[in-house]
PDB file of N, CA and C in Angstrom:
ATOM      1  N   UNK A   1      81.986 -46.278  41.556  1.00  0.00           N
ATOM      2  CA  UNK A   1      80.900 -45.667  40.807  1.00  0.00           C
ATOM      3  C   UNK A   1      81.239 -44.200  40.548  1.00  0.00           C
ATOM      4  N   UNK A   2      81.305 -43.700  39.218  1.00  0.00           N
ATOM      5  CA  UNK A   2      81.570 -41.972  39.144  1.00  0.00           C
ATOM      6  C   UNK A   2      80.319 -41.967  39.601  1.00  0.00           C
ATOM      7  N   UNK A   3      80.858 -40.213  39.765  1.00  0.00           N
ATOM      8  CA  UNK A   3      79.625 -39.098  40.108  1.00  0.00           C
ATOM      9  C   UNK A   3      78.677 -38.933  38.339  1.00  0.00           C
ATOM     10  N   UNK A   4      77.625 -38.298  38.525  1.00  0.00           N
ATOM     11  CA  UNK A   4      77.077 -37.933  37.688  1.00  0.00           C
ATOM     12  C   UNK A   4      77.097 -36.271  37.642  1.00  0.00           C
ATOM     13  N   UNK A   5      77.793 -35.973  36.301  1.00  0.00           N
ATOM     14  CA  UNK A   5      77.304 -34.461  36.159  1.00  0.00           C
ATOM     15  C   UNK A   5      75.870 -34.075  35.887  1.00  0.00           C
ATOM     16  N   UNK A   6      75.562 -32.523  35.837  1.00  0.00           N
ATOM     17  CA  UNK A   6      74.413 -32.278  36.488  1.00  0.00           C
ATOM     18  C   UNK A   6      74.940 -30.652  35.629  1.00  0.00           C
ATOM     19  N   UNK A   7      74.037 -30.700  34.298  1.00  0.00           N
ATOM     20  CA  UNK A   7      74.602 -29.397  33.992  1.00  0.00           C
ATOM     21  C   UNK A   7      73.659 -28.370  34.583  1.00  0.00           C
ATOM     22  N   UNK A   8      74.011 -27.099  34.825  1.00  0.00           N
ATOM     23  CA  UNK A   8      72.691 -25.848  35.227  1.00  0.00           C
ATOM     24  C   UNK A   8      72.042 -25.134  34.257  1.00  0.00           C
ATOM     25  N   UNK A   9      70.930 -25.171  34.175  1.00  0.00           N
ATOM     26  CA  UNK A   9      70.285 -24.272  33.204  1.00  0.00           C
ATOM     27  C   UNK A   9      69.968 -23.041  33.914  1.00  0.00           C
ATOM     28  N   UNK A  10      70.386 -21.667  33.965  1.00  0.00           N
ATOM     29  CA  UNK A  10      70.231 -20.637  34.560  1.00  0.00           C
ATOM     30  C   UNK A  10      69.576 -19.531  33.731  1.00  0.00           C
ATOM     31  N   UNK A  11      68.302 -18.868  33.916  1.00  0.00           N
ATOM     32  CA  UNK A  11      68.294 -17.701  33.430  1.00  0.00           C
ATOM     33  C   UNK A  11      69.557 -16.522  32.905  1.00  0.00           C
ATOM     34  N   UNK A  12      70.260 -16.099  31.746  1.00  0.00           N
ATOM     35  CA  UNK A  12      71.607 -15.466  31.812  1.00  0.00           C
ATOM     36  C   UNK A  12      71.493 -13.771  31.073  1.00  0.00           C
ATOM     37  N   UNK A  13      70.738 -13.794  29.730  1.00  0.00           N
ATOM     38  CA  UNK A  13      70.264 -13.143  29.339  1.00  0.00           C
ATOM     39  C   UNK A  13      69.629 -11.714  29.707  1.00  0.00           C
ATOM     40  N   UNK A  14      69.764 -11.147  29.805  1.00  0.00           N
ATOM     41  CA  UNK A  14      68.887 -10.070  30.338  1.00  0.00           C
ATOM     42  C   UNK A  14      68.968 -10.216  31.802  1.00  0.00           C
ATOM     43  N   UNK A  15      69.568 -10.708  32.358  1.00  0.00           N
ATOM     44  CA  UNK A  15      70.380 -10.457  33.734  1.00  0.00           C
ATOM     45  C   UNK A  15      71.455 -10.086  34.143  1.00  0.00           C
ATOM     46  N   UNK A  16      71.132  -9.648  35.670  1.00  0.00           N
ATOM     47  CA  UNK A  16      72.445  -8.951  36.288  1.00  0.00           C
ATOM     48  C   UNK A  16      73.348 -10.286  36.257  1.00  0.00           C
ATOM     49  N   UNK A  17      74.667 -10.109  35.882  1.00  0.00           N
ATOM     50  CA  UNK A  17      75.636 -11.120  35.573  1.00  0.00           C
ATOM     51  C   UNK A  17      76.034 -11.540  37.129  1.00  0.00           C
ATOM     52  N   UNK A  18      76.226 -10.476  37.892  1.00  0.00           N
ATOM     53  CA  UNK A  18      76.990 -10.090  39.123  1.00  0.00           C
ATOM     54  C   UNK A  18      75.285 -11.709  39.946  1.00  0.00           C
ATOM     55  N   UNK A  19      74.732 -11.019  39.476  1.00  0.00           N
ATOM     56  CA  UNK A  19      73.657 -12.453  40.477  1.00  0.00           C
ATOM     57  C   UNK A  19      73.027 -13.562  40.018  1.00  0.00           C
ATOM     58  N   UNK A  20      73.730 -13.731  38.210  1.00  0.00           N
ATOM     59  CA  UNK A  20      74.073 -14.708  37.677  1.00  0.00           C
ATOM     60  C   UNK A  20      74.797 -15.588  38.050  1.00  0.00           C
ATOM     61  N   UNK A  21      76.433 -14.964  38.580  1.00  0.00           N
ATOM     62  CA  UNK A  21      77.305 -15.709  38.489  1.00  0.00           C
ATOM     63  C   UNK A  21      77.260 -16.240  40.281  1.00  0.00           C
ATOM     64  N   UNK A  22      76.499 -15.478  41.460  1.00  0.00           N
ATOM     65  CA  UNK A  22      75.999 -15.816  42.520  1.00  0.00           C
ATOM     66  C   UNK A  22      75.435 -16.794  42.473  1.00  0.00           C
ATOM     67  N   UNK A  23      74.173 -16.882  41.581  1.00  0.00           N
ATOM     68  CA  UNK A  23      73.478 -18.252  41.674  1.00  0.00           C
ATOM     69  C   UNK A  23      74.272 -19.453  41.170  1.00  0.00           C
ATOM     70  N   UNK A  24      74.837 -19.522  40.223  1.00  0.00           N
ATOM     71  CA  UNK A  24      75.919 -20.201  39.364  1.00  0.00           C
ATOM     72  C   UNK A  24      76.778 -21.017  40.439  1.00  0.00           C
ATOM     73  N   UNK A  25      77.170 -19.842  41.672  1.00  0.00           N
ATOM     74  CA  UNK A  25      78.281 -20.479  42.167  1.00  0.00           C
ATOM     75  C   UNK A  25      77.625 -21.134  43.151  1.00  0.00           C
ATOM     76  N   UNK A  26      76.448 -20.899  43.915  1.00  0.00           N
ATOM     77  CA  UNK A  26      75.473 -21.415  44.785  1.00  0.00           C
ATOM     78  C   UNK A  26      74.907 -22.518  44.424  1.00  0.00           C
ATOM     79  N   UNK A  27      74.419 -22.988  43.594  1.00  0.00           N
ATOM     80  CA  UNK A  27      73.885 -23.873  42.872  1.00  0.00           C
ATOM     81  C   UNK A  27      74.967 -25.327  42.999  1.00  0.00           C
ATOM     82  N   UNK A  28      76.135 -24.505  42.483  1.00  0.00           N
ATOM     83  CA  UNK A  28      77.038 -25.520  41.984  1.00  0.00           C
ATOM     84  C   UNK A  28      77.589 -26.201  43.380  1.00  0.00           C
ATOM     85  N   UNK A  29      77.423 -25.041  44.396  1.00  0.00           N
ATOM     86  CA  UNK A  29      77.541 -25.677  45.903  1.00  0.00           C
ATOM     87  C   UNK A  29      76.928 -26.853  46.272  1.00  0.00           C
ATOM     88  N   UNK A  30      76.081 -26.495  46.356  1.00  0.00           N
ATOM     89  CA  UNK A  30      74.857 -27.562  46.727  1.00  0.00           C
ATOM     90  C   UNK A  30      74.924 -28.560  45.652  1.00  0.00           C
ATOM     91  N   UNK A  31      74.809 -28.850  44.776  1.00  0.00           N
ATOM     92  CA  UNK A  31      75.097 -29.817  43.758  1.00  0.00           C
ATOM     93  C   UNK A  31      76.638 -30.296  44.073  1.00  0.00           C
ATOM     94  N   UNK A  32      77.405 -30.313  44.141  1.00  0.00           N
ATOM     95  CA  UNK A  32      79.208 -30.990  44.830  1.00  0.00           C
ATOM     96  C   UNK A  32      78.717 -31.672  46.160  1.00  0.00           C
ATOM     97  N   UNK A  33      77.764 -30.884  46.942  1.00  0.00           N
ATOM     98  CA  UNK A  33      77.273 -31.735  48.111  1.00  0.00           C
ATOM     99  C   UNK A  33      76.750 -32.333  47.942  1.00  0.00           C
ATOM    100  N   UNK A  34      76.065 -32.680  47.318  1.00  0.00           N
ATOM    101  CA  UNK A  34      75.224 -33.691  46.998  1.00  0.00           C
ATOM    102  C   UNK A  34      75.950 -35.026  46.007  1.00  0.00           C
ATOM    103  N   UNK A  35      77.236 -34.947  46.102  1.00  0.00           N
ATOM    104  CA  UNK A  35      77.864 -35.382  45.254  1.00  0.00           C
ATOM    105  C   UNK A  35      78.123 -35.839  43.812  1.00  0.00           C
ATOM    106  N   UNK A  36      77.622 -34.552  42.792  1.00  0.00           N
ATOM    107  CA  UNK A  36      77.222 -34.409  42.170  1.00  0.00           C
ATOM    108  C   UNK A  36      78.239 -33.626  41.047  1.00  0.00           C
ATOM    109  N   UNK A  37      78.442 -33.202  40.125  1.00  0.00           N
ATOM    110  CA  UNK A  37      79.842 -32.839  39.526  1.00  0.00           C
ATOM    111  C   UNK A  37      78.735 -31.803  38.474  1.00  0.00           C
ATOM    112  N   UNK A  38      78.877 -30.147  39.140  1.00  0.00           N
ATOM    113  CA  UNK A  38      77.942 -29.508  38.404  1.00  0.00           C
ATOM    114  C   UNK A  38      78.727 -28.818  37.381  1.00  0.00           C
ATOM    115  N   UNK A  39      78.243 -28.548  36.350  1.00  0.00           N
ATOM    116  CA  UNK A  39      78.692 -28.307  35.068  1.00  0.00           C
ATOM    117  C   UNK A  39      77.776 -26.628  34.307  1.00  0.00           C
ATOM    118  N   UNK A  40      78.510 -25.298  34.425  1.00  0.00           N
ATOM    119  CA  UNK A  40      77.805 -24.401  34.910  1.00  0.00           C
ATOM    120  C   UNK A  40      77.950 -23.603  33.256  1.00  0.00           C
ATOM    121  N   UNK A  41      77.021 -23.233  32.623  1.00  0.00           N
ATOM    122  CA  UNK A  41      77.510 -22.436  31.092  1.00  0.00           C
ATOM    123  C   UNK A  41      78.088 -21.179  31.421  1.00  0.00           C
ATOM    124  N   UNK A  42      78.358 -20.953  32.336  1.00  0.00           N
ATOM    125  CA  UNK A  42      79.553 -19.489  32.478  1.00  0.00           C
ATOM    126  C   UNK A  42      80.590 -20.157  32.795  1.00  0.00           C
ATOM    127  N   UNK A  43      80.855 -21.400  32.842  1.00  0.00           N
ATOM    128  CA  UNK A  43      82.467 -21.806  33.038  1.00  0.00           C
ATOM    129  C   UNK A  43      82.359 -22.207  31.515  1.00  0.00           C
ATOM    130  N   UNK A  44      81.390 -23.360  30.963  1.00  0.00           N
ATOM    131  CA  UNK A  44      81.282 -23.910  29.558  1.00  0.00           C
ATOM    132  C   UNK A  44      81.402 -22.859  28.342  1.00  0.00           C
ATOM    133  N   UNK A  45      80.924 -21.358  28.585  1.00  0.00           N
ATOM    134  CA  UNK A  45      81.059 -20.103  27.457  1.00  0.00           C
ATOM    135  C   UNK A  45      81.397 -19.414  27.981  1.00  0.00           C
ATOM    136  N   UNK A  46      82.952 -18.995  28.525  1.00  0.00           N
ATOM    137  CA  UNK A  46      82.939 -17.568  29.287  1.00  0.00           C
ATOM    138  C   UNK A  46      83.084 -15.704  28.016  1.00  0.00           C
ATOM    139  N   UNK A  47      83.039 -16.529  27.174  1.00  0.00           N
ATOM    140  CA  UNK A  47      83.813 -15.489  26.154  1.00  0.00           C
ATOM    141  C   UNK A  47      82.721 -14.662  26.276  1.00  0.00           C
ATOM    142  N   UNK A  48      83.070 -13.639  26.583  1.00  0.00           N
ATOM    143  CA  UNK A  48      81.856 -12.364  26.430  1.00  0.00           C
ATOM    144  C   UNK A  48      82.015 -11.586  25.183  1.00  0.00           C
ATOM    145  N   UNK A  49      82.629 -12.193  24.523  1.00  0.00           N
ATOM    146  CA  UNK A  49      82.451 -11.438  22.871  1.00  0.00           C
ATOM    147  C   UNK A  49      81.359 -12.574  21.939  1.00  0.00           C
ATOM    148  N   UNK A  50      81.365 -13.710  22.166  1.00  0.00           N
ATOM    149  CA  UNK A  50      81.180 -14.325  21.456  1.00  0.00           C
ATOM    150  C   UNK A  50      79.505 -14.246  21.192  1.00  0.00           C
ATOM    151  N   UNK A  51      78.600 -15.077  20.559  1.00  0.00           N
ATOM    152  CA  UNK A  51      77.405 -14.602  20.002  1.00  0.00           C
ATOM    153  C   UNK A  51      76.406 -15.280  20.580  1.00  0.00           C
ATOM    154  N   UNK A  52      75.387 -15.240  20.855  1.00  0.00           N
ATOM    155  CA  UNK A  52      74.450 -15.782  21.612  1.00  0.00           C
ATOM    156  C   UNK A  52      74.288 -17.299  20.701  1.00  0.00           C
ATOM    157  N   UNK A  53      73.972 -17.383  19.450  1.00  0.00           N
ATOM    158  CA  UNK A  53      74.444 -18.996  18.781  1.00  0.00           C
ATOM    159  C   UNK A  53      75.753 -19.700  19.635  1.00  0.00           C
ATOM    160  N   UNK A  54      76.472 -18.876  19.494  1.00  0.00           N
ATOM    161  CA  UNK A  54      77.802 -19.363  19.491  1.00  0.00           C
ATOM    162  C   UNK A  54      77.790 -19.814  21.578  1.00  0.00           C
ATOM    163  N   UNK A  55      77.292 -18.866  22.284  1.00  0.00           N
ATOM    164  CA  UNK A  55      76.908 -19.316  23.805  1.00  0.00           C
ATOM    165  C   UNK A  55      75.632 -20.775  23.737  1.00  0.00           C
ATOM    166  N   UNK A  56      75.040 -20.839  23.182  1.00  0.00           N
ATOM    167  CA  UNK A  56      73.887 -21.776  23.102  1.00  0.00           C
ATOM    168  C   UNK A  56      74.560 -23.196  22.615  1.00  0.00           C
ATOM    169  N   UNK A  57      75.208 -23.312  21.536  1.00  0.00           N
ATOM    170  CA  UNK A  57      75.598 -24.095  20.695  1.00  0.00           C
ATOM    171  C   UNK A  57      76.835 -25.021  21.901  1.00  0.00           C
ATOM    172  N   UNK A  58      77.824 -24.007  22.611  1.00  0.00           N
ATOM    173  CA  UNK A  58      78.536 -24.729  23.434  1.00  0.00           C
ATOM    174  C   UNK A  58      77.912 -25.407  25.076  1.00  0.00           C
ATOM    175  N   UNK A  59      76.747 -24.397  24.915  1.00  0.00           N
ATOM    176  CA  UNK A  59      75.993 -25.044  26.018  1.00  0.00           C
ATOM    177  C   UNK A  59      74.888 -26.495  25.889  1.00  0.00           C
ATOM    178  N   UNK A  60      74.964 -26.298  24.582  1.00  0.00           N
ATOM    179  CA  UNK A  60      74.075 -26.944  24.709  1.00  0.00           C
ATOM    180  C   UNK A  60      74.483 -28.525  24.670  1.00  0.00           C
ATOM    181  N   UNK A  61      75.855 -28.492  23.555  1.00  0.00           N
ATOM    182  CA  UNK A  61      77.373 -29.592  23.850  1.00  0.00           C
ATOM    183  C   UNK A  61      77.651 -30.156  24.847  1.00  0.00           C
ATOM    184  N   UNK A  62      77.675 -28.898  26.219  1.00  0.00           N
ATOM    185  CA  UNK A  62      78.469 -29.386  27.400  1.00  0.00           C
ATOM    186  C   UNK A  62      76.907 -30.037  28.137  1.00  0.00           C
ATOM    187  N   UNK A  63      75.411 -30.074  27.861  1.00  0.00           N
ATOM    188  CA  UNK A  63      74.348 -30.460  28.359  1.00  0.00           C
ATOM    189  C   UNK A  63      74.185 -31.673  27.901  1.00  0.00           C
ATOM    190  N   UNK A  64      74.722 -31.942  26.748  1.00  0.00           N
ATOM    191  CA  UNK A  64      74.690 -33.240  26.556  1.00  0.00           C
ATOM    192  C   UNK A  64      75.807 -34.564  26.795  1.00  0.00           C
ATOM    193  N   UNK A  65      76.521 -33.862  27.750  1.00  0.00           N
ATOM    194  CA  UNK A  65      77.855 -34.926  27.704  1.00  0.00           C
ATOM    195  C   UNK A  65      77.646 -34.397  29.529  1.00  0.00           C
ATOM    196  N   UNK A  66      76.290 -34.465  29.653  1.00  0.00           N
ATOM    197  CA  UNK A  66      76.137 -34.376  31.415  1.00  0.00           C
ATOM    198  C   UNK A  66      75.129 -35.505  31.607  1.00  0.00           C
ATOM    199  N   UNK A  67      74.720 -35.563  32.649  1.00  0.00           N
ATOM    200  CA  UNK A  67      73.719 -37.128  33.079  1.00  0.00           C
ATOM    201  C   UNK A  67      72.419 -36.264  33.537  1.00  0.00           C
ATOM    202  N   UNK A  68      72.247 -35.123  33.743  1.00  0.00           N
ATOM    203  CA  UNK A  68      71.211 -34.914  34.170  1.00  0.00           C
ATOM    204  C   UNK A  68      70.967 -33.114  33.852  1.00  0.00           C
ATOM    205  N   UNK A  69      69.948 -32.423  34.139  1.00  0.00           N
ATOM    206  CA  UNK A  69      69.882 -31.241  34.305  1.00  0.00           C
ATOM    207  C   UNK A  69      69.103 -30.537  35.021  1.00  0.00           C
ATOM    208  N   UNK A  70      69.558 -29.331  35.614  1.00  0.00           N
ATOM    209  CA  UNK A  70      69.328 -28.907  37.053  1.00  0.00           C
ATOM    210  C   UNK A  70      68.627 -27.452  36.492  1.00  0.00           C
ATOM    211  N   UNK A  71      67.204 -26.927  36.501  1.00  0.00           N
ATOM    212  CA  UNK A  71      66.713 -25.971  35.791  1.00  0.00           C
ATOM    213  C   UNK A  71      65.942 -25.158  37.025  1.00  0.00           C
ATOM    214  N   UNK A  72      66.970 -23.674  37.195  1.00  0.00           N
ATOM    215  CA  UNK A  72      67.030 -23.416  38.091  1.00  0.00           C
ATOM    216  C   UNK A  72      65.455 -22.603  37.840  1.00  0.00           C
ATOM    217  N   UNK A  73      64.949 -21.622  38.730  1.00  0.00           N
ATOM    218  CA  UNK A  73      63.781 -21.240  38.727  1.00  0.00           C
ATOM    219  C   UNK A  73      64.109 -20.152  38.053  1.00  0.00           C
ATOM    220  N   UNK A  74      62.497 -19.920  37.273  1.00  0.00           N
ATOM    221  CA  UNK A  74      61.820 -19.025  36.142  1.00  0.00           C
ATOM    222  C   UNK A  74      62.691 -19.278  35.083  1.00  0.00           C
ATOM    223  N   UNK A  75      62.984 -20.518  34.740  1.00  0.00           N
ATOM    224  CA  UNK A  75      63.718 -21.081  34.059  1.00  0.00           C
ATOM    225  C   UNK A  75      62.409 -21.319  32.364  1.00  0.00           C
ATOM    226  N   UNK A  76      61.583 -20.991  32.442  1.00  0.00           N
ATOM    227  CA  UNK A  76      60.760 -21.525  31.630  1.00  0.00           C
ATOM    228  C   UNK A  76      60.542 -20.162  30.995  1.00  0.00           C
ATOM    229  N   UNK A  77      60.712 -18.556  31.976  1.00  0.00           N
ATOM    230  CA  UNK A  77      60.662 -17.464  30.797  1.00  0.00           C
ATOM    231  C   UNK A  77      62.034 -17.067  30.368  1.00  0.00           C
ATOM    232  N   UNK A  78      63.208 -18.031  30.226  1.00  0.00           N
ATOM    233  CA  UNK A  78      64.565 -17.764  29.340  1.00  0.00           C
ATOM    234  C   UNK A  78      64.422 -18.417  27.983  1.00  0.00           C
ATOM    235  N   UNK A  79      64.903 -18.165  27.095  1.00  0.00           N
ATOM    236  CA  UNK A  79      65.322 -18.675  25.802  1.00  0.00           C
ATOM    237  C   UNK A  79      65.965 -19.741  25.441  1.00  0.00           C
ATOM    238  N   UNK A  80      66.662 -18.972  26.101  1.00  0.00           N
ATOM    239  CA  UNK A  80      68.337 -20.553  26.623  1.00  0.00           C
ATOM    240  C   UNK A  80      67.601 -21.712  27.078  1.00  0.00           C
ATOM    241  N   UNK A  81      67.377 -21.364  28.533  1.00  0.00           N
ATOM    242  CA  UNK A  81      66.619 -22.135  29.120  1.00  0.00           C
ATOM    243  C   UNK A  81      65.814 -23.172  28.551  1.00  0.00           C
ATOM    244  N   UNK A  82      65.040 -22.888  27.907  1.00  0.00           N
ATOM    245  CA  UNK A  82      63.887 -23.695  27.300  1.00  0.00           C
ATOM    246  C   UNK A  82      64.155 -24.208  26.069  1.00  0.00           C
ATOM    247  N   UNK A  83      65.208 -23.820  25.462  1.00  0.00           N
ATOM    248  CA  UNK A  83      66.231 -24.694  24.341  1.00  0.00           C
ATOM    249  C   UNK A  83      66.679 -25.495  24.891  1.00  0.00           C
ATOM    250  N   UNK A  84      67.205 -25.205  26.004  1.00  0.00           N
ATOM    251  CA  UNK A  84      68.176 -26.520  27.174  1.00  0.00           C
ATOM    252  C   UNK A  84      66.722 -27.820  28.127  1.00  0.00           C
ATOM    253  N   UNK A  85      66.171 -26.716  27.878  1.00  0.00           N
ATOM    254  CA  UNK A  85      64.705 -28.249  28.543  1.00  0.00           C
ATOM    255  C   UNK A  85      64.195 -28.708  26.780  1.00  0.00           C
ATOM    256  N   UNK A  86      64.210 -28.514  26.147  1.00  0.00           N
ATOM    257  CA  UNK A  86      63.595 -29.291  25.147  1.00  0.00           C
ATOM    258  C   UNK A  86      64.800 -30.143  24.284  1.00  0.00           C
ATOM    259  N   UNK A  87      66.372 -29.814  24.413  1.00  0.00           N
ATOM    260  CA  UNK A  87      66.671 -30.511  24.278  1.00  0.00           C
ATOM    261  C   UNK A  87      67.069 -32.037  24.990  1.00  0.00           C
ATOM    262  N   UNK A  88      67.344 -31.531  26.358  1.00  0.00           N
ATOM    263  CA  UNK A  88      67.412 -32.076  27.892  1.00  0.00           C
ATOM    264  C   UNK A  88      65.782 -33.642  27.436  1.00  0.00           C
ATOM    265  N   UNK A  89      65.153 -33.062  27.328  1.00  0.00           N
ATOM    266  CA  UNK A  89      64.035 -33.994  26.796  1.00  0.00           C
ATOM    267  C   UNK A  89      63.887 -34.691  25.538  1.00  0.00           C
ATOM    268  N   UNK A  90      64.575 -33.956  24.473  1.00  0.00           N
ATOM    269  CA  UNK A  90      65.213 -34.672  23.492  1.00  0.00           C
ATOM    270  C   UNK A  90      65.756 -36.050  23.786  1.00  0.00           C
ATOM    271  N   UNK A  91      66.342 -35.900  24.527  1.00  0.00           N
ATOM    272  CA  UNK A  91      67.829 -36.873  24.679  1.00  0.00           C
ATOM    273  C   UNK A  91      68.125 -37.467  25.925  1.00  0.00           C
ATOM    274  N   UNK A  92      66.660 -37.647  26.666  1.00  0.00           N
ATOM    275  CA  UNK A  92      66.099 -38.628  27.868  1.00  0.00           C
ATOM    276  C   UNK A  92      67.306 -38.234  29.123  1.00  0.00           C
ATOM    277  N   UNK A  93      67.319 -36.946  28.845  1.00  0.00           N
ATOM    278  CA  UNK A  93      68.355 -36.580  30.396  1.00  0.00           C
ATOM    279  C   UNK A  93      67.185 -36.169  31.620  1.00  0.00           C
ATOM    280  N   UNK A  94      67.777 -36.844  32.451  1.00  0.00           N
ATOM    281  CA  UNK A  94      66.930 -36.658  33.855  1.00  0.00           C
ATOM    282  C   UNK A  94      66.988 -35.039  33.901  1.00  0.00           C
ATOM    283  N   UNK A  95      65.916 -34.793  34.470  1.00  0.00           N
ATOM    284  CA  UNK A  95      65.659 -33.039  34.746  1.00  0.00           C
ATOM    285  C   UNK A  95      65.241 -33.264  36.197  1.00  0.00           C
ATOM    286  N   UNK A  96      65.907 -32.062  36.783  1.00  0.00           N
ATOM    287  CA  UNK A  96      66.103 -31.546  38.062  1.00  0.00           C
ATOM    288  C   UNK A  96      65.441 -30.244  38.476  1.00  0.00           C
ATOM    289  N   UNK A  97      64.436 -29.858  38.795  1.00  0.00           N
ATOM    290  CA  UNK A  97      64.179 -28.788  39.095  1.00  0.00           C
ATOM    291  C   UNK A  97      64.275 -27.537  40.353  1.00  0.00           C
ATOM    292  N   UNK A  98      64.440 -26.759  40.565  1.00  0.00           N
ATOM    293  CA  UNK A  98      64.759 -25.759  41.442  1.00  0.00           C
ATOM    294  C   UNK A  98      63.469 -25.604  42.197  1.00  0.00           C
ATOM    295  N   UNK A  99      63.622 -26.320  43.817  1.00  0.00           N
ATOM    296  CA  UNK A  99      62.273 -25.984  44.308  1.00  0.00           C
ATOM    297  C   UNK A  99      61.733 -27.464  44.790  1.00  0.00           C
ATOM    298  N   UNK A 100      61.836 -28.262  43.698  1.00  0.00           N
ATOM    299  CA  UNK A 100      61.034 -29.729  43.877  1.00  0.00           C
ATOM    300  C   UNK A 100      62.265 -30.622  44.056  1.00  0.00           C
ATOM    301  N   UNK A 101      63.375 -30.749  43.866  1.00  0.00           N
ATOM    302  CA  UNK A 101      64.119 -31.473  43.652  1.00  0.00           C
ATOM    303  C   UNK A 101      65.467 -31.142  44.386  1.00  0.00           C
ATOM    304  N   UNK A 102      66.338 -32.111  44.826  1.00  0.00           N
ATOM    305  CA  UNK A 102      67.600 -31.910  45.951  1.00  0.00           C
ATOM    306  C   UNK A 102      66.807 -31.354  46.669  1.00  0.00           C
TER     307      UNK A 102
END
């Protein structure tokens, strides 16, 4: 039986990157333990030139070629975020939430 990926929806925007990329890597911990194959949009867009379309558009690619999604907390006042839950619901992917869930 594969694992199921499990992409992260993280607040990124208007955050400290430095405790972005903390939670990112924390997250993704606990998700591998759980045996789980997490799929993180700072590995999926690392280009820091590129354009916030252009970050969304590949995230939102690598969210759909995952089995589930993992929406970490205050996930509902990001942009991203809530593009990634309405498409995530689009397209009948299990949602995971930060808090209630693992």
């Amino acid at each position: 039986m594969s694992k199921k990926k499990v992409y992260i929806s993280l607040p990124i925007t208007g955050c400290d990157i430095d405790e972005v990329e903390a939670k990112s890597i924390f997250v993704s911990s606990v998700l591998e333990n759980k045996g789980y194959i997490p799929v993180s949009p700072l590995d999926v867009s690392p280009d820091p030139d590129a354009t916030y379309a252009e970050h969304m558009g590949r995230d939102i690619q690598a969210l759909l070629e995952c089995d589930a999604v993992y929406f970490c907390k205050d996930w509902q006042y990001s942009k991203g975020c809530m593009l990634e839950h309405e498409a995530a619901r689009i397209y009948g992917k299990q949602m995971l939430f930060e808090g209630y869930d693992l």
